[in-house]
C-alpha atoms as a PDB file:
ATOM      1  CA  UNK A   1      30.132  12.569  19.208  1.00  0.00           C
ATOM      2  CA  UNK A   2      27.070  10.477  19.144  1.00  0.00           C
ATOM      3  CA  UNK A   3      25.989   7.199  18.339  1.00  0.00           C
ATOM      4  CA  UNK A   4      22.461   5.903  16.806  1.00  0.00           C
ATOM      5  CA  UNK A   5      21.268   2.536  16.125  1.00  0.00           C
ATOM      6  CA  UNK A   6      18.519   3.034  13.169  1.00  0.00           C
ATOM      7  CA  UNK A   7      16.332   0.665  11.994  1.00  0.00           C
ATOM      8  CA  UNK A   8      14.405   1.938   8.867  1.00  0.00           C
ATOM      9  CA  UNK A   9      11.283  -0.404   7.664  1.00  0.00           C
ATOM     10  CA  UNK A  10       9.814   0.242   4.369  1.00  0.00           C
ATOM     11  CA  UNK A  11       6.442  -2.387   3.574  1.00  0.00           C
ATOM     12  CA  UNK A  12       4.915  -2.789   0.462  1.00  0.00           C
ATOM     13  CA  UNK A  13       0.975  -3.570   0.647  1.00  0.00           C
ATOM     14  CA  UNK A  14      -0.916  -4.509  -2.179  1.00  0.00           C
ATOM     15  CA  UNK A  15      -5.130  -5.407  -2.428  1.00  0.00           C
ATOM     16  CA  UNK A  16      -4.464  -8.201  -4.982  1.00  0.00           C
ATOM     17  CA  UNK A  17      -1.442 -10.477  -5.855  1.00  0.00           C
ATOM     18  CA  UNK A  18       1.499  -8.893  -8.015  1.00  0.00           C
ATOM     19  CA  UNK A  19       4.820 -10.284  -9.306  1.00  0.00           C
ATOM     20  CA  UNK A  20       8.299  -9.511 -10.292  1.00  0.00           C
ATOM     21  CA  UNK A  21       8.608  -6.677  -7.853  1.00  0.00           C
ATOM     22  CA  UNK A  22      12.263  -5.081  -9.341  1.00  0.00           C
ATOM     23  CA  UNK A  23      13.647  -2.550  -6.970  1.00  0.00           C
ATOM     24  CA  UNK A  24      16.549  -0.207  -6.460  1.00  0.00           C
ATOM     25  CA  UNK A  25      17.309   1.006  -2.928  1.00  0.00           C
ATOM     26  CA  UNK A  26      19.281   3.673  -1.566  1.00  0.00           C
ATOM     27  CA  UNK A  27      19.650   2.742   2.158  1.00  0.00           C
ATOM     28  CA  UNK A  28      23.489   1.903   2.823  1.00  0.00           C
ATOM     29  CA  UNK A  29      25.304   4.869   4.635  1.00  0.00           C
ATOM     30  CA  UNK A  30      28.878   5.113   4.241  1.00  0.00           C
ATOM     31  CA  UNK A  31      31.953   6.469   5.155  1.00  0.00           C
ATOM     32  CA  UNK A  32      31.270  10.224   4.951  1.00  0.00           C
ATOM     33  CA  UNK A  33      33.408  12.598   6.863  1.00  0.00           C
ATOM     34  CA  UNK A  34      32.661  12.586  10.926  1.00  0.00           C
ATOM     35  CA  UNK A  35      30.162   9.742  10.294  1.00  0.00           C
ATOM     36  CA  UNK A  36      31.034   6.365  10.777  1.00  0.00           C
ATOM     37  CA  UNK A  37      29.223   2.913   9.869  1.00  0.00           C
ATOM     38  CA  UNK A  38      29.936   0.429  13.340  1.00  0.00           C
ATOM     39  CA  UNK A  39      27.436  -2.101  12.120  1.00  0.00           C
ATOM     40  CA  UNK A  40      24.804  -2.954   8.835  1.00  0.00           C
ATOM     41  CA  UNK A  41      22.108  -5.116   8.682  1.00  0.00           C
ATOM     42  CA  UNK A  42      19.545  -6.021   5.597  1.00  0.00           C
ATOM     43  CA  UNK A  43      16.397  -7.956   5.811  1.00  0.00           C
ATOM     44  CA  UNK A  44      13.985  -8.313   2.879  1.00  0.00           C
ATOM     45  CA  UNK A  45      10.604 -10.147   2.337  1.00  0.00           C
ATOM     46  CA  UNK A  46      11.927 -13.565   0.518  1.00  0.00           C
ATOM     47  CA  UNK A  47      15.176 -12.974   1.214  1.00  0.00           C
ATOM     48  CA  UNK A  48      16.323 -12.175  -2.431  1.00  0.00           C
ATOM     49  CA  UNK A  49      20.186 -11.777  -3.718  1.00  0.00           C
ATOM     50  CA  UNK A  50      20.998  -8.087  -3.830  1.00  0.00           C
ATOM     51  CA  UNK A  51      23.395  -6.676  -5.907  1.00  0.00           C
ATOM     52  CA  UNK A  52      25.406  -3.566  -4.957  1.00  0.00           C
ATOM     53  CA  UNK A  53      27.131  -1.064  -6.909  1.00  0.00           C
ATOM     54  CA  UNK A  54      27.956   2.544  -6.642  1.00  0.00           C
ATOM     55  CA  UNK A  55      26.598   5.870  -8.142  1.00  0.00           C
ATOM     56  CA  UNK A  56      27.408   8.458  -9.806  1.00  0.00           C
ATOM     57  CA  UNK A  57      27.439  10.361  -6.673  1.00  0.00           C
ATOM     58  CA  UNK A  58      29.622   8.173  -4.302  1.00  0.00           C
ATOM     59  CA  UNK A  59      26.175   6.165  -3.094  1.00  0.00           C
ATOM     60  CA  UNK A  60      25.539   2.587  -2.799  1.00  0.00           C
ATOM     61  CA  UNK A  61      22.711   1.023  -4.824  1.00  0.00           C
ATOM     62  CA  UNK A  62      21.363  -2.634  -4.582  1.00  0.00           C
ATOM     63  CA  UNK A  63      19.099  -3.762  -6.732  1.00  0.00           C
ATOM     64  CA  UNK A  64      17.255  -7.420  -6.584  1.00  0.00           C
ATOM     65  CA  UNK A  65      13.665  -8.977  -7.790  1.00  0.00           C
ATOM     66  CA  UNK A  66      11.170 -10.323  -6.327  1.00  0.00           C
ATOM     67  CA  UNK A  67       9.691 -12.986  -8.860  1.00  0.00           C
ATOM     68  CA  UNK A  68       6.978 -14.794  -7.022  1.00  0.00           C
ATOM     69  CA  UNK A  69       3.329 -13.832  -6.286  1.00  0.00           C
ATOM     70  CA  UNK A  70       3.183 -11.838  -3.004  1.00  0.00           C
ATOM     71  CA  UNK A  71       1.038  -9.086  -1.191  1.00  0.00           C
ATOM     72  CA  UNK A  72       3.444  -7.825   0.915  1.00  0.00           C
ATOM     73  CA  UNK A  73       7.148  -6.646   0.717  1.00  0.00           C
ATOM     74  CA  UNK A  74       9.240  -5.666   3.363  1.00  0.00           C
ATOM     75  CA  UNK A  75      12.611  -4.176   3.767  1.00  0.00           C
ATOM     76  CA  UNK A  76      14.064  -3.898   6.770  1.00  0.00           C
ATOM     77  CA  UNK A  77      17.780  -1.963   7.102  1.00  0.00           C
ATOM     78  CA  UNK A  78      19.341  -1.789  10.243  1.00  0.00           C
ATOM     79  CA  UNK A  79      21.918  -0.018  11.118  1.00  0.00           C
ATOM     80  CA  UNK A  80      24.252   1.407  14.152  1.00  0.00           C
ATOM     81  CA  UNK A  81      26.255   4.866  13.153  1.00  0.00           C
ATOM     82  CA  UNK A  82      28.883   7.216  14.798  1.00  0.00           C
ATOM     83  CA  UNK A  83      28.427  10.886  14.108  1.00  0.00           C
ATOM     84  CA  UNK A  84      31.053  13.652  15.031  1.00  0.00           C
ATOM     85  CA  UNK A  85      30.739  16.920  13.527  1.00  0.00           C
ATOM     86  CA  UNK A  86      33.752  18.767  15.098  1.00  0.00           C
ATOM     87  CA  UNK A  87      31.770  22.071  13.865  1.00  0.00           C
ATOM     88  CA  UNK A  88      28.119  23.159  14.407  1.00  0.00           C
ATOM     89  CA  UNK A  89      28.423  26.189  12.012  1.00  0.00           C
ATOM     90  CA  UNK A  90      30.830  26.934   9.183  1.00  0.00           C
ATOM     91  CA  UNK A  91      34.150  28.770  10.170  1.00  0.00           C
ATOM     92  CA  UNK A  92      34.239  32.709   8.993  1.00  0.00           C
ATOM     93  CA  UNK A  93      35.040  32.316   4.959  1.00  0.00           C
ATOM     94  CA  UNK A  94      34.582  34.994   2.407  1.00  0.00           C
ATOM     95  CA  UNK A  95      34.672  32.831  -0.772  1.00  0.00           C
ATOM     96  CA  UNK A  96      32.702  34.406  -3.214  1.00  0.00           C
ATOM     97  CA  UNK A  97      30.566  32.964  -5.730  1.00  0.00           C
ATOM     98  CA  UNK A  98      33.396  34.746  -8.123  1.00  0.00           C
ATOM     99  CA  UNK A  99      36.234  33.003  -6.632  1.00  0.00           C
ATOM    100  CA  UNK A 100      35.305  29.522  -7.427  1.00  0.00           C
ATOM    101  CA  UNK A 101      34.626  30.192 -11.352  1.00  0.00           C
ATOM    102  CA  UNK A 102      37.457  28.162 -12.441  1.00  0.00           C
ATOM    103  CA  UNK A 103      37.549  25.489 -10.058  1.00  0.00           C
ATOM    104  CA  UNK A 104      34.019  24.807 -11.334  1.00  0.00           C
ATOM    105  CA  UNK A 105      34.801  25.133 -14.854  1.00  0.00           C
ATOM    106  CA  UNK A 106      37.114  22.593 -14.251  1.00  0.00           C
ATOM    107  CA  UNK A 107      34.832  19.727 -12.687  1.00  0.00           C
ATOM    108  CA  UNK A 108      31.972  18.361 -14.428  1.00  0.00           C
ATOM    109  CA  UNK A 109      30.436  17.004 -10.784  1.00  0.00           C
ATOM    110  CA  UNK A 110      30.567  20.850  -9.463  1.00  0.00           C
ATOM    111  CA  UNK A 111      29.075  22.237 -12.695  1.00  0.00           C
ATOM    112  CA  UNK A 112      26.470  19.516 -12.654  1.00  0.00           C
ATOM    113  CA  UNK A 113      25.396  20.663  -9.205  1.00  0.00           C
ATOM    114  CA  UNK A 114      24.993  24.304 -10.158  1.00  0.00           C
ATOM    115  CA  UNK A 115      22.746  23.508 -13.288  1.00  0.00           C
ATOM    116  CA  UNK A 116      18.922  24.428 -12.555  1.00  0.00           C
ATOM    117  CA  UNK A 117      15.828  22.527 -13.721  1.00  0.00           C
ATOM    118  CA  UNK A 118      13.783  24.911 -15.835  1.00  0.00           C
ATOM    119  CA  UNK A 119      10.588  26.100 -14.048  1.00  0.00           C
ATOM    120  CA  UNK A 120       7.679  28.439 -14.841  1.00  0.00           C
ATOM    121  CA  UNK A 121       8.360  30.685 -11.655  1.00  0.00           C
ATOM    122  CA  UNK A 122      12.143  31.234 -12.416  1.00  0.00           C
ATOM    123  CA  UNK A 123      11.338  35.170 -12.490  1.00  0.00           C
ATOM    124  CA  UNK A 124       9.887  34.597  -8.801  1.00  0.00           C
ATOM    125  CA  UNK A 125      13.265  32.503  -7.715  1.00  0.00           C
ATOM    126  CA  UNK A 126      15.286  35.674  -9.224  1.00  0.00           C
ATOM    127  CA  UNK A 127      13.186  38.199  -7.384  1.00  0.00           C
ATOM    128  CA  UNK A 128      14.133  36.328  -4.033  1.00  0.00           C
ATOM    129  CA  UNK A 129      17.436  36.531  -4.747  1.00  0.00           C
ATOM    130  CA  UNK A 130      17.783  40.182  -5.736  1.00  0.00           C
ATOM    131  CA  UNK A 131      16.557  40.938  -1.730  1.00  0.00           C
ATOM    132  CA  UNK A 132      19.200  39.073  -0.906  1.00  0.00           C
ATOM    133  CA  UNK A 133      22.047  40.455  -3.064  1.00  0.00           C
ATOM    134  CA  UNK A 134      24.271  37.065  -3.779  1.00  0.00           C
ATOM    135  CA  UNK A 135      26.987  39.471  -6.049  1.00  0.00           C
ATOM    136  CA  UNK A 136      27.942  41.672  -3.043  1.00  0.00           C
ATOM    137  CA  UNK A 137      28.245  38.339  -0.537  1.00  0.00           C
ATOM    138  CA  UNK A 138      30.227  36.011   0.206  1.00  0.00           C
ATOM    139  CA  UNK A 139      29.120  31.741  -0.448  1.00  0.00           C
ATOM    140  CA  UNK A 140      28.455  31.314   3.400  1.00  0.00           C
ATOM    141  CA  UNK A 141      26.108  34.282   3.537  1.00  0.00           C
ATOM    142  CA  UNK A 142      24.043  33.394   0.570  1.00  0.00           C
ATOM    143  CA  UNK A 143      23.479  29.968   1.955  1.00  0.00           C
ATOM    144  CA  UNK A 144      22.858  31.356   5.365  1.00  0.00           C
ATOM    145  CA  UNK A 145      20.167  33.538   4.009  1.00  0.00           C
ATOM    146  CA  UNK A 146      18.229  31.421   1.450  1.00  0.00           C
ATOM    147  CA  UNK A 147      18.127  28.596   4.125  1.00  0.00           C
ATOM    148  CA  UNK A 148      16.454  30.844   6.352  1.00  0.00           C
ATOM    149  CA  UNK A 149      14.321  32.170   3.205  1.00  0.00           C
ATOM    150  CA  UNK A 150      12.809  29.355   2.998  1.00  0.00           C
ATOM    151  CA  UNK A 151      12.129  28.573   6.459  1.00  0.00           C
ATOM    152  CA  UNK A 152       9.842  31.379   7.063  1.00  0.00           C
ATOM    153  CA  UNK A 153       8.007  31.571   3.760  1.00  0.00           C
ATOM    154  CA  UNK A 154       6.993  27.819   3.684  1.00  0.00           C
ATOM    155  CA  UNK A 155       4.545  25.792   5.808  1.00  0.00           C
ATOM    156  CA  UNK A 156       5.767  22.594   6.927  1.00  0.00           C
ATOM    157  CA  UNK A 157       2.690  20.713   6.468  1.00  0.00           C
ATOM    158  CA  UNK A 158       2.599  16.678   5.857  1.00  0.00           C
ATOM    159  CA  UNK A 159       0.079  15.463   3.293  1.00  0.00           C
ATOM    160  CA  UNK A 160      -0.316  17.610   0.769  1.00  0.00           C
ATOM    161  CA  UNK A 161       2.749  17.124  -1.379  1.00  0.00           C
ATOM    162  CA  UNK A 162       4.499  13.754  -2.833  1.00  0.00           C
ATOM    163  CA  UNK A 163       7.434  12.754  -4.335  1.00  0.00           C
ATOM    164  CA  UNK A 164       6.430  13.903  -7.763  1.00  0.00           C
ATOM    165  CA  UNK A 165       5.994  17.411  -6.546  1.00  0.00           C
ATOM    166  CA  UNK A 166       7.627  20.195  -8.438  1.00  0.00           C
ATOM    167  CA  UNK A 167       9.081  23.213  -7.668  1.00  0.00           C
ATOM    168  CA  UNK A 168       6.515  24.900  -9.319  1.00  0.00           C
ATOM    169  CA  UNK A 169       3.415  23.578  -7.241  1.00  0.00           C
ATOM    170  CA  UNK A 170       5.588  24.068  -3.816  1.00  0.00           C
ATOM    171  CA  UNK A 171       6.153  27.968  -4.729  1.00  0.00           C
ATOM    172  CA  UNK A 172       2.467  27.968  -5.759  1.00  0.00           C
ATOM    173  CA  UNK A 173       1.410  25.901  -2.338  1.00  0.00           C
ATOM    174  CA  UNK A 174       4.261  27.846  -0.104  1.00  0.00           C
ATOM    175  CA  UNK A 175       3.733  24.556   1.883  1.00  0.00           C
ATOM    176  CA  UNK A 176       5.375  20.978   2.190  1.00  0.00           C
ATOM    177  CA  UNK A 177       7.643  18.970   3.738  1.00  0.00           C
ATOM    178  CA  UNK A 178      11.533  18.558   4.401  1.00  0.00           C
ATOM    179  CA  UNK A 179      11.894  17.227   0.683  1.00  0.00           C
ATOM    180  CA  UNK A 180       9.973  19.898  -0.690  1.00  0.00           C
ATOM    181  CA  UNK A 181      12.097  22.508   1.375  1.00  0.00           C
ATOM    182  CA  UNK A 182      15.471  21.004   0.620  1.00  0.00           C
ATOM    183  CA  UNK A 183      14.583  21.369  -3.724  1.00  0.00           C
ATOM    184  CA  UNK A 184      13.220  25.258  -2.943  1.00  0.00           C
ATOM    185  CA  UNK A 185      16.329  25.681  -1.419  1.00  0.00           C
ATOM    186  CA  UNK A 186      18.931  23.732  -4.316  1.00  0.00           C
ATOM    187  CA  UNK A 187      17.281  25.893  -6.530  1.00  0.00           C
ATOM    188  CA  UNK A 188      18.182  29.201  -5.138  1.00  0.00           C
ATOM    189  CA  UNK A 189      21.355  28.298  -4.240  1.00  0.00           C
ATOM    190  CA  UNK A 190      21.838  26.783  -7.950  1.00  0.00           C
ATOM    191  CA  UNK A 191      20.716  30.037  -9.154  1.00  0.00           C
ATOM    192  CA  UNK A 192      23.171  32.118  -6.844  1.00  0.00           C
ATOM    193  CA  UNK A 193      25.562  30.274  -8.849  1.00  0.00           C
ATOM    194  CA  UNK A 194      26.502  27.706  -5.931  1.00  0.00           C
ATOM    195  CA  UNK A 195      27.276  24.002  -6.317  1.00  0.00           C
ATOM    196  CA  UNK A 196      24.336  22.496  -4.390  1.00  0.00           C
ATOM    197  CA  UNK A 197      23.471  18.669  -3.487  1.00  0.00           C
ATOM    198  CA  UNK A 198      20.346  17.087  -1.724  1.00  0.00           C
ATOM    199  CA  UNK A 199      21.212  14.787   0.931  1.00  0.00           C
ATOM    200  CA  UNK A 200      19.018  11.846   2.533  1.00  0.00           C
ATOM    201  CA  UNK A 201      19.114  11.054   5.787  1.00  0.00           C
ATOM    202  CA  UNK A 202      17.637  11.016   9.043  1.00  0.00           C
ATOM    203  CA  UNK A 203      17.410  13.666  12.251  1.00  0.00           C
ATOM    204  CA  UNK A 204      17.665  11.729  15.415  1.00  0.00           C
ATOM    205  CA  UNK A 205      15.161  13.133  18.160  1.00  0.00           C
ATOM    206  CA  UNK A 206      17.508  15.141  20.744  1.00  0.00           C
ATOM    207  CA  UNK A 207      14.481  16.759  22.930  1.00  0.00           C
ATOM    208  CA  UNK A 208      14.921  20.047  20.946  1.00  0.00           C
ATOM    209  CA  UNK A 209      11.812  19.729  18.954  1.00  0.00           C
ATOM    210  CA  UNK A 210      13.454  20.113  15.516  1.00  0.00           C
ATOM    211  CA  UNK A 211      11.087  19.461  12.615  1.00  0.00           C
ATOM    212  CA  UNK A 212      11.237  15.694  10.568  1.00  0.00           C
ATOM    213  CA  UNK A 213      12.917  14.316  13.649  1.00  0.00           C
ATOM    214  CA  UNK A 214      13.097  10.383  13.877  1.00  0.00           C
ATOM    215  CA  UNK A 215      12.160   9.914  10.185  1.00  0.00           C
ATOM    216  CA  UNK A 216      13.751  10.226   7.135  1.00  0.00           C
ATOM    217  CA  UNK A 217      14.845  13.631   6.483  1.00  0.00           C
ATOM    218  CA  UNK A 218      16.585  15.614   3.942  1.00  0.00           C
ATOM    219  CA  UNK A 219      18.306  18.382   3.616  1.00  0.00           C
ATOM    220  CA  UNK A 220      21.175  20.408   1.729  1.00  0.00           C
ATOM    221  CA  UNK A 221      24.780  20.924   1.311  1.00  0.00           C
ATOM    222  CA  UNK A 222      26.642  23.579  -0.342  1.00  0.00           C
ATOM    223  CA  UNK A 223      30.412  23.822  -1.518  1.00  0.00           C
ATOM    224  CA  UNK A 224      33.083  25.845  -0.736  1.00  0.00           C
ATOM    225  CA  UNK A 225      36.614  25.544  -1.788  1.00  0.00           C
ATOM    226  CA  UNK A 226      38.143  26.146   1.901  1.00  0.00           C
ATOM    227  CA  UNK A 227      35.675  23.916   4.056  1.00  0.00           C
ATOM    228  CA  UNK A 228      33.771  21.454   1.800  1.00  0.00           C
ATOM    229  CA  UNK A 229      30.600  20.760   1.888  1.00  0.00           C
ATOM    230  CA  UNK A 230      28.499  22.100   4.364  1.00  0.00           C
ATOM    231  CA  UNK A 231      25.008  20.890   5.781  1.00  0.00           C
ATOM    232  CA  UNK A 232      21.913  23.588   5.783  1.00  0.00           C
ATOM    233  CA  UNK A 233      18.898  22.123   7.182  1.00  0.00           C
ATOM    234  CA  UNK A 234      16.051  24.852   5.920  1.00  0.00           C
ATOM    235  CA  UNK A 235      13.244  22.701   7.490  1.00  0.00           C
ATOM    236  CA  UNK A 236      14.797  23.608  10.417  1.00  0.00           C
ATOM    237  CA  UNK A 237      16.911  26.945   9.718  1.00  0.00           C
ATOM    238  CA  UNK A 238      20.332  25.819  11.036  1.00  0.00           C
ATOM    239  CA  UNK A 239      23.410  24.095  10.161  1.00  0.00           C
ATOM    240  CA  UNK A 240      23.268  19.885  10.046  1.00  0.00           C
ATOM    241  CA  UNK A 241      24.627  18.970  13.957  1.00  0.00           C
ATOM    242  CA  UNK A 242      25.441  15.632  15.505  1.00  0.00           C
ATOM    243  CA  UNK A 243      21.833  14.414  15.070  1.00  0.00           C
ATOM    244  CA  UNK A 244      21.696  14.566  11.164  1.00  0.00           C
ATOM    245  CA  UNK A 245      23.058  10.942   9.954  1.00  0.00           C
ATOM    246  CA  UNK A 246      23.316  10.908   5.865  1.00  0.00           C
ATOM    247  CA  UNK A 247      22.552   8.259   3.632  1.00  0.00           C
ATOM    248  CA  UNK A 248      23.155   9.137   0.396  1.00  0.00           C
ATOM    249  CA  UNK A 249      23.805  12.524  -1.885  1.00  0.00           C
ATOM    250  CA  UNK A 250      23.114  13.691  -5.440  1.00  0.00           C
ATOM    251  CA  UNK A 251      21.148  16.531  -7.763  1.00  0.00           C
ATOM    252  CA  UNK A 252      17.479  15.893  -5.955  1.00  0.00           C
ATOM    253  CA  UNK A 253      15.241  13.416  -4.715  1.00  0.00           C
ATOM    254  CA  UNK A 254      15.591  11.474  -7.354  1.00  0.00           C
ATOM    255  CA  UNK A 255      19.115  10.624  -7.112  1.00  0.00           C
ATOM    256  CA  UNK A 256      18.685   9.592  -3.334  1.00  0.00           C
ATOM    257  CA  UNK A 257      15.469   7.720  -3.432  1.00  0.00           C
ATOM    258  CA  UNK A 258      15.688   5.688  -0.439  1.00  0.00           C
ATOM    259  CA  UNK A 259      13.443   2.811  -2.499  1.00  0.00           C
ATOM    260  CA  UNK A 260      11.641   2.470  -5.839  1.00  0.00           C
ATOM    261  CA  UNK A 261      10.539   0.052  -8.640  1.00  0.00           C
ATOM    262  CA  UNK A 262       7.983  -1.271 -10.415  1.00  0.00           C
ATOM    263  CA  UNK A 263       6.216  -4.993 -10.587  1.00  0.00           C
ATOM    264  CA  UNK A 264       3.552  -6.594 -12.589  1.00  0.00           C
ATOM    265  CA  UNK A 265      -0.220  -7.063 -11.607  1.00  0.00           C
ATOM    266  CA  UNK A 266      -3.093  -4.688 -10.779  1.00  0.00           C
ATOM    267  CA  UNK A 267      -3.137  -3.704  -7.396  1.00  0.00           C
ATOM    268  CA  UNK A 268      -3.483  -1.001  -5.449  1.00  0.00           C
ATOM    269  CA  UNK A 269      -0.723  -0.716  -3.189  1.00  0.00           C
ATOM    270  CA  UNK A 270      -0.078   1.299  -0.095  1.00  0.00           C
ATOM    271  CA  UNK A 271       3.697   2.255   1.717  1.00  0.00           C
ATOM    272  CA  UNK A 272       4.440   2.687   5.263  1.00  0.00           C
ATOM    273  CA  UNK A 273       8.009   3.815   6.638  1.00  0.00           C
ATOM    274  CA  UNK A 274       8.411   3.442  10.383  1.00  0.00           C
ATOM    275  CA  UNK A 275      11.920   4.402  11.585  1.00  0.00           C
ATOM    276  CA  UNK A 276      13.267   3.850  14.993  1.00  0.00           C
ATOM    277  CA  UNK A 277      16.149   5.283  16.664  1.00  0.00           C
ATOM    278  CA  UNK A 278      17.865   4.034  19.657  1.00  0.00           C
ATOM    279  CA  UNK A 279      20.262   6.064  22.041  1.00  0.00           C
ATOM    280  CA  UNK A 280      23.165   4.462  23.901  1.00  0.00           C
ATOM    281  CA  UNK A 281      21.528   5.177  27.086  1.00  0.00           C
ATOM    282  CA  UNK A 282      18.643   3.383  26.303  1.00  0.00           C
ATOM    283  CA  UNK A 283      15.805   5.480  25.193  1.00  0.00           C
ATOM    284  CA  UNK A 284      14.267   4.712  21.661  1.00  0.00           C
ATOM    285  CA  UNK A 285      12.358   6.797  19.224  1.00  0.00           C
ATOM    286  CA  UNK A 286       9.650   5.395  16.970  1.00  0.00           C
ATOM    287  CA  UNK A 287       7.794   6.941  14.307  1.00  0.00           C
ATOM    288  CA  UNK A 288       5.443   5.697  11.157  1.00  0.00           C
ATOM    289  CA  UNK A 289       4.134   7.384   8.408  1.00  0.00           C
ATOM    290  CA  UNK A 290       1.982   6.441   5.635  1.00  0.00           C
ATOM    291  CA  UNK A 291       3.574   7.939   2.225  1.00  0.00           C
ATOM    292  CA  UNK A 292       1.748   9.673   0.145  1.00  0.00           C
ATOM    293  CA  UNK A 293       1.733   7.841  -3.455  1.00  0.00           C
ATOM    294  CA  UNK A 294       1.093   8.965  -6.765  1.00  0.00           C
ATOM    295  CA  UNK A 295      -2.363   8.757  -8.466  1.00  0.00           C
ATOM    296  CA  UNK A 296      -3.227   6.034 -10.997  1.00  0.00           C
ATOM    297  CA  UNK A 297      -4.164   7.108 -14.090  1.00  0.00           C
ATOM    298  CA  UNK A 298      -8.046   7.208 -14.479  1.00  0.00           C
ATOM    299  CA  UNK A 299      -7.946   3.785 -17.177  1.00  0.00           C
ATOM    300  CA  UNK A 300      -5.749   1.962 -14.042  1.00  0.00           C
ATOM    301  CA  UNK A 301      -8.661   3.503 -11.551  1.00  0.00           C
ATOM    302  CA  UNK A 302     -11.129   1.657 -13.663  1.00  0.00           C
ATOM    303  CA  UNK A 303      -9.712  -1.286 -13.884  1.00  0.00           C
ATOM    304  CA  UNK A 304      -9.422  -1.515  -9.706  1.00  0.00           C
ATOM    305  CA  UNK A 305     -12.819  -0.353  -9.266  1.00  0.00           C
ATOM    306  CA  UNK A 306     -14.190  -3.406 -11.950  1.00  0.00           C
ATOM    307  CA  UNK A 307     -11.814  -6.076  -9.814  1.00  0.00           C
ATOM    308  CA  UNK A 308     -13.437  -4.694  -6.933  1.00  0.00           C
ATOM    309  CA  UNK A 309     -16.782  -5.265  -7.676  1.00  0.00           C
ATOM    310  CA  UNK A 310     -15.713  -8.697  -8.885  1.00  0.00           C
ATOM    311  CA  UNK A 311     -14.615  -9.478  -5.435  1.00  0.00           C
ATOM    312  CA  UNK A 312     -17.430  -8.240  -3.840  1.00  0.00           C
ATOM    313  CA  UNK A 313     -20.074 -10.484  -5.668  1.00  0.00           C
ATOM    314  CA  UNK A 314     -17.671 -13.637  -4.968  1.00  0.00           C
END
């Protein structure tokens, strides 16, 4: 059992003013099993009203606006979690991909998680599988292998991928991130035939040098009928331990987007995520990155570039 106080800080910077800033955020863990919520905290620039619902998926969503003219947003979540997974690997389980058939024909949420995005390089996902045989093993097996696939035929490299990356350009690159390896790995599973979500999280430092630890992380779970769902981290090759807290679940990044929006203006604007992590023996883990966003389109570009040359003859 272990217990992490998180804070998670996502700012907003932007080179001229913009308004109504509209935003959906993903940051409220729950109730999973072995993870509990002790404490929640949210603090956002202007203090706005945030409304909260609940996804598809079982997440909770706020949403809220930001109408006035600002430069800066921040959102601050803080939070203090209990995790206790009772097992670090899966028991022994033989379930084939066979023997669930007709419990997923008979639930829309597990046949939604088994459908797979069509990509250019399917033949090259198929290939994979073949070497690993899926018909002749058993659910625990195929996830075993493909998580481990995946860990030693991709780079983890920061910088060179973003959230609009497909799965296309990461086969081609053979290099990202933990988001990048988490949507190689839904897709083999998918194809295998197994129902597969993306989960968003974090990995809390615990001195074993695991990759993505102390920011936010992501990561995989499969289904079987006899144990659930069951954490694969493929950044890191093993099962999700004690140090993986979850935020939120659903088909891909997308669905777990820890923040997004849009406002009005032209500005270019940068993001920063630091996330700290606090022990209850005192020790604290801090760690910032500067997310990569994606390009403006070449009209926006010239448009910046004219303001800027505005500014500079003022």
């Amino acid at each position: 059992m272990a217990l992490f106080k998180i804070v998670h800080i996502t700012k907003y910077q932007y080179n001229y003013p913009i308004k109504e800033s509209i935003n959906e955020i993903r940051l409220f863990p729950h109730h999973f099993d072995n993870q509990e919520v002790l404490q929640y905290q949210l603090l956002i620039t202007h203090a706005p009203n945030v409304d909260i619902s609940q996804d598809y998926y079982g997440n909770r969503v706020g949403n809220f606006n930001v109408l006035e003219s600002h430069t800066e947003m921040t959102i601050e979540s803080r939070m203090l979690v209990r995790v206790n997974h009772s097992l670090k690997i899966p028991q022994i389980d033989s379930t084939s991909v066979k023997d669930i058939q007709a419990e997923k024909e008979k639930s829309i949420l597990l046949l939604r998680l088994c459908y797979i995005d069509k990509i250019e390089k399917q033949a090259e996902i198929e290939s994979i599988l073949e070497k690993i045989d899926p018909e002749n093993k058993s659910i625990i097996e195929i996830a075993q292998q493909c998580n481990a696939y995946v860990f030693e035929n991709f780079t983890y490299t920061k910088g060179i991928t973003n959230i609009e990356t497909t799965v296309d350009e990461i086969l081609m690159l053979k290099k990202g991130v933990c988001q990048d390896f988490a949507h190689i790995l839904l897709h083999l599973l998918r194809t295998a035939g197994i129902p597969s979500r993306y989960v968003s999280g974090y990995i809390c430092p615990n001195e074993s040098g695991l990759r993505g630890e102390g920011a936010t992380h992501a990561w995989v779970e499969v289904y079987t009928p006899t144990q659930g769902w069951l954490g694969l981290d493929p950044t890191n090759n093993i099962w999700t331990m004690d140090n993986h807290v979850r935020l939120s679940t659903g088909r891909n990044f997308g669905d777990c987007t820890p923040v997004k929006g849009t406002f009005k203006g032209l500005a270019r604007q940068t993001l920063s995520v630091c996330v700290s992590i606090g022990y209850e023996d005192g020790r604290q883990f801090e760690e910032i990155n500067d997310v990569k966003l994606q390009e403006v389109s070449s009209k926006v570009e010239e448009q910046l570039n004219y303001m800027d040359q505005l500014q500079q003859q003022q």
